[in-house]
C-alpha atoms as a PDB file:
ATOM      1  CA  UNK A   1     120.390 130.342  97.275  1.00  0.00           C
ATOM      2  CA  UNK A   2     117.520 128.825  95.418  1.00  0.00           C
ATOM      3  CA  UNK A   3     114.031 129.299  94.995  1.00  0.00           C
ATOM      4  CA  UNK A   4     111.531 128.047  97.610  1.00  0.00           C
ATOM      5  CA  UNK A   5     109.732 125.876  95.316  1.00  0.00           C
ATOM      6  CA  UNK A   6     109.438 124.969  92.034  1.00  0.00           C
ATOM      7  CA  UNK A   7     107.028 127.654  90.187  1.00  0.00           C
ATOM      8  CA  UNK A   8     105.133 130.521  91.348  1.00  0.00           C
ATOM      9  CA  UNK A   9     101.658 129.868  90.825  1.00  0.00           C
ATOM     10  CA  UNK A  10     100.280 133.625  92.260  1.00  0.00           C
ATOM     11  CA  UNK A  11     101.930 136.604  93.676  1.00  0.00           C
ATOM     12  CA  UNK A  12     100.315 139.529  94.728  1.00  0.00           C
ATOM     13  CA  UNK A  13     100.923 142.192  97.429  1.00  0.00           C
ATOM     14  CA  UNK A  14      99.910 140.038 100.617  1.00  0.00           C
ATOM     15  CA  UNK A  15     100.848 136.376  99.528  1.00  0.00           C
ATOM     16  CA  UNK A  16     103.132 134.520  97.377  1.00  0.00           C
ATOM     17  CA  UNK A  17     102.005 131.002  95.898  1.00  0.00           C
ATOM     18  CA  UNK A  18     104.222 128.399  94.956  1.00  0.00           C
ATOM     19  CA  UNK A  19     104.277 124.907  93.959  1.00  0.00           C
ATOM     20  CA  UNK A  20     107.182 122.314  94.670  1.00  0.00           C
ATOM     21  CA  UNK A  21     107.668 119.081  92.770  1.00  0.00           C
ATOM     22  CA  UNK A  22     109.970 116.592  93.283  1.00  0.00           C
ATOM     23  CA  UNK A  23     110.737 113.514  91.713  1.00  0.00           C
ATOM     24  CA  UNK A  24     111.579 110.449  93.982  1.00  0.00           C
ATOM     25  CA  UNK A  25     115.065 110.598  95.016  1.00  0.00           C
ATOM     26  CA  UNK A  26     115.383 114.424  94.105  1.00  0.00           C
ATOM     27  CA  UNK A  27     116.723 117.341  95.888  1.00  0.00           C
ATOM     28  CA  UNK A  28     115.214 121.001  95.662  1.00  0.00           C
ATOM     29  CA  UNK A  29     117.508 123.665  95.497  1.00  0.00           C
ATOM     30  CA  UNK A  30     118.844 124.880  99.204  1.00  0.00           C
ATOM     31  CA  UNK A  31     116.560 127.800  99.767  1.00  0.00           C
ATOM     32  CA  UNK A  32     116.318 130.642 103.135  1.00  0.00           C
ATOM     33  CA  UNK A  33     112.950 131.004 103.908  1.00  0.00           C
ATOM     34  CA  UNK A  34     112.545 134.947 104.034  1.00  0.00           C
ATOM     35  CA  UNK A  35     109.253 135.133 105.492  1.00  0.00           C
ATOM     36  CA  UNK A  36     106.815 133.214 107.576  1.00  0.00           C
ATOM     37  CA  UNK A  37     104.705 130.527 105.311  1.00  0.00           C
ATOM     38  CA  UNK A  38     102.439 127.878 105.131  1.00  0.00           C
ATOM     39  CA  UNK A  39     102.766 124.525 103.401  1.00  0.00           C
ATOM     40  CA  UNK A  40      99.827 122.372 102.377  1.00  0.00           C
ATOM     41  CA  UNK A  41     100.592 118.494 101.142  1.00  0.00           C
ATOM     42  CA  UNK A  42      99.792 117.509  98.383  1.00  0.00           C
ATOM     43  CA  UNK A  43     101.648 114.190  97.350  1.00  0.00           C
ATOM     44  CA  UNK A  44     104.014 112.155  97.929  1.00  0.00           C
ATOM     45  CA  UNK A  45     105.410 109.095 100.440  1.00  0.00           C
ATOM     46  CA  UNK A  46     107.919 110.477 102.643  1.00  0.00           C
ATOM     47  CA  UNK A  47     109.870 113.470 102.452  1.00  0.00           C
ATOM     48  CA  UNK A  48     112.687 114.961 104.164  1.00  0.00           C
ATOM     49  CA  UNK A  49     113.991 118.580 105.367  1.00  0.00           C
ATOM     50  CA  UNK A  50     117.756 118.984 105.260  1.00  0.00           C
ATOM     51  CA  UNK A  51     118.290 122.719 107.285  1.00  0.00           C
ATOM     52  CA  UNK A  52     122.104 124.023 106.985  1.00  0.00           C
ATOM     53  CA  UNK A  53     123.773 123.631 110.353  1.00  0.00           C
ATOM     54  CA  UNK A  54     123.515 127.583 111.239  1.00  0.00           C
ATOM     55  CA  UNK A  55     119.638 127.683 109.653  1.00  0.00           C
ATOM     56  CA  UNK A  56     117.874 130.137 112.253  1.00  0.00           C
ATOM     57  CA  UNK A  57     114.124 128.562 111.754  1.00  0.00           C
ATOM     58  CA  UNK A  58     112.234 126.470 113.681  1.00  0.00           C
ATOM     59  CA  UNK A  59     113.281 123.587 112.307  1.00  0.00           C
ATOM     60  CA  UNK A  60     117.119 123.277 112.903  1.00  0.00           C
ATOM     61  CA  UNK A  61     117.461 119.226 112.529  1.00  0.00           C
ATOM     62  CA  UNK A  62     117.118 117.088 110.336  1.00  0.00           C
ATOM     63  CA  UNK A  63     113.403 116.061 109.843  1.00  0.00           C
ATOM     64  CA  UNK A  64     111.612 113.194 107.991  1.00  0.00           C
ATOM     65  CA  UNK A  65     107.918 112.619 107.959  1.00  0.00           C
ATOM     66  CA  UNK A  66     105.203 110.723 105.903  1.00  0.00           C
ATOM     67  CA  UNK A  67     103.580 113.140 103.302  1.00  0.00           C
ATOM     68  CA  UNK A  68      99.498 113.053 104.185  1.00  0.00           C
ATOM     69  CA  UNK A  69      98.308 114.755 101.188  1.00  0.00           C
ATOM     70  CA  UNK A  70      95.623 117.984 103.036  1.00  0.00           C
ATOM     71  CA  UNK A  71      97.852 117.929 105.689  1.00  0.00           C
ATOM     72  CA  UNK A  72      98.762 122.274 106.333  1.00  0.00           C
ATOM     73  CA  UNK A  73     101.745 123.305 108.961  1.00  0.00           C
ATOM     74  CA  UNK A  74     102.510 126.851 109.435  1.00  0.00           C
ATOM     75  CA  UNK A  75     106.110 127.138 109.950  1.00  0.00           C
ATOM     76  CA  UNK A  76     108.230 130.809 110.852  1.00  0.00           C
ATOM     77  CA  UNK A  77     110.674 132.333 108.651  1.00  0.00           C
ATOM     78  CA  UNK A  78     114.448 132.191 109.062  1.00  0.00           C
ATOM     79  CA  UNK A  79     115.198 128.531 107.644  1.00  0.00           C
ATOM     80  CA  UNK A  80     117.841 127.697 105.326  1.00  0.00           C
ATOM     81  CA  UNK A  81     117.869 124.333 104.116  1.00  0.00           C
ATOM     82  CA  UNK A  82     116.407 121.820 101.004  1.00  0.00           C
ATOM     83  CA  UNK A  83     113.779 119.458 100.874  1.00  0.00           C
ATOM     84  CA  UNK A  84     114.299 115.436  99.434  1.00  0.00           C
ATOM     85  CA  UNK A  85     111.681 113.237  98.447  1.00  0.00           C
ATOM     86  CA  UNK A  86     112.736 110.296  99.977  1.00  0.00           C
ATOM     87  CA  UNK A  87     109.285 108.314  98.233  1.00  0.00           C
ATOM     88  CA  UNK A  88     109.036 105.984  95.157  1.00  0.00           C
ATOM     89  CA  UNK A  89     106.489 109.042  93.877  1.00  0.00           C
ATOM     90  CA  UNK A  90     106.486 112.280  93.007  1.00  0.00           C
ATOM     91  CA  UNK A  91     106.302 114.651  95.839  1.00  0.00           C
ATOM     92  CA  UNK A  92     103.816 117.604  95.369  1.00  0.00           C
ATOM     93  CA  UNK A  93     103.389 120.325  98.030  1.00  0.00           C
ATOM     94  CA  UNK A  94     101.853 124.245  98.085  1.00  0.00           C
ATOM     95  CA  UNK A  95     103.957 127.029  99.622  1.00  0.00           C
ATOM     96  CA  UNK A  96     102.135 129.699 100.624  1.00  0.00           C
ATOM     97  CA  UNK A  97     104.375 132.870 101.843  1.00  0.00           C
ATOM     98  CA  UNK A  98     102.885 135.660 103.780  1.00  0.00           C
ATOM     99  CA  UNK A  99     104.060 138.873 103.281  1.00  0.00           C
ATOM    100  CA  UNK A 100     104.368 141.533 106.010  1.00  0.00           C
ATOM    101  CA  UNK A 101     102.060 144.340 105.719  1.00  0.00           C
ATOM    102  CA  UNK A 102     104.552 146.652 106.161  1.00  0.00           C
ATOM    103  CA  UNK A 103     106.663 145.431 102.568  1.00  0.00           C
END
C-alpha cells in the first residue's frame, strides 16, 4: 500500500498533516485509510475515488465529484482505494488524520 497523500506537511502526537497533488490525468498510489480523517479542497476540476472492491470505509463505490476549493468532508477510517484527477489542472487537497488518543 501507498501513502495517503503526497508529503507530510506536520505530524505530531494527535494529528497527521498531509498534502496530495495530482497532476491531471494522474493516479495516487492505492492507499488504506488507517484512521478517521478530514480532507479540505484545495484545487482542482473534478476528481475521482477508486475504493478496492472489499474497501471497508464509507465510501465503497466508485465516486466522482467537482473539486470546490474550502470545501472540508470528514470521512471514517477503513477505506482502501486511490484517488484520480480526472481535471485539465492540478488537483491539490489537505489530509488531515486524527489520531486516537489512546495510540
Amino acid at each position: 500500500m501507498g501513502d495517503v497523500g503526497t508529503s507530510v506537511l506536520f505530524e505530531d502526537d494527535r494529528v497527521r498533516v498531509w498534502e496530495m497533488r495530482l497532476a491531471p490525468g494522474e493516479d495516487s498510489a492505492i492507499h488504506r485509510h488507517e484512521l478517521d480523517y478530514v480532507l479540505v479542497q484545495i484545487s482542482g476540476g473534478r476528481i475521482a475515488a477508486v475504493p478496492e472492491p472489499d474497501s471497508a470505509g464509507p465510501y465503497n463505490e466508485y465516486l466522482e465529484a467537482d473539486v470546490k476549493p474550502g470545501d472540508v468532508v470528514a470521512i471514517g477510517r477503513g477505506g482502501v482505494e486511490l484517488a484520480r484527477n480526472l481535471g485539465d489542472g492540478e488537483y491539490v487537497e489537505v489530509i488531515v488524520e486524527l489520531k486516537d488518543p489512546a495510540s
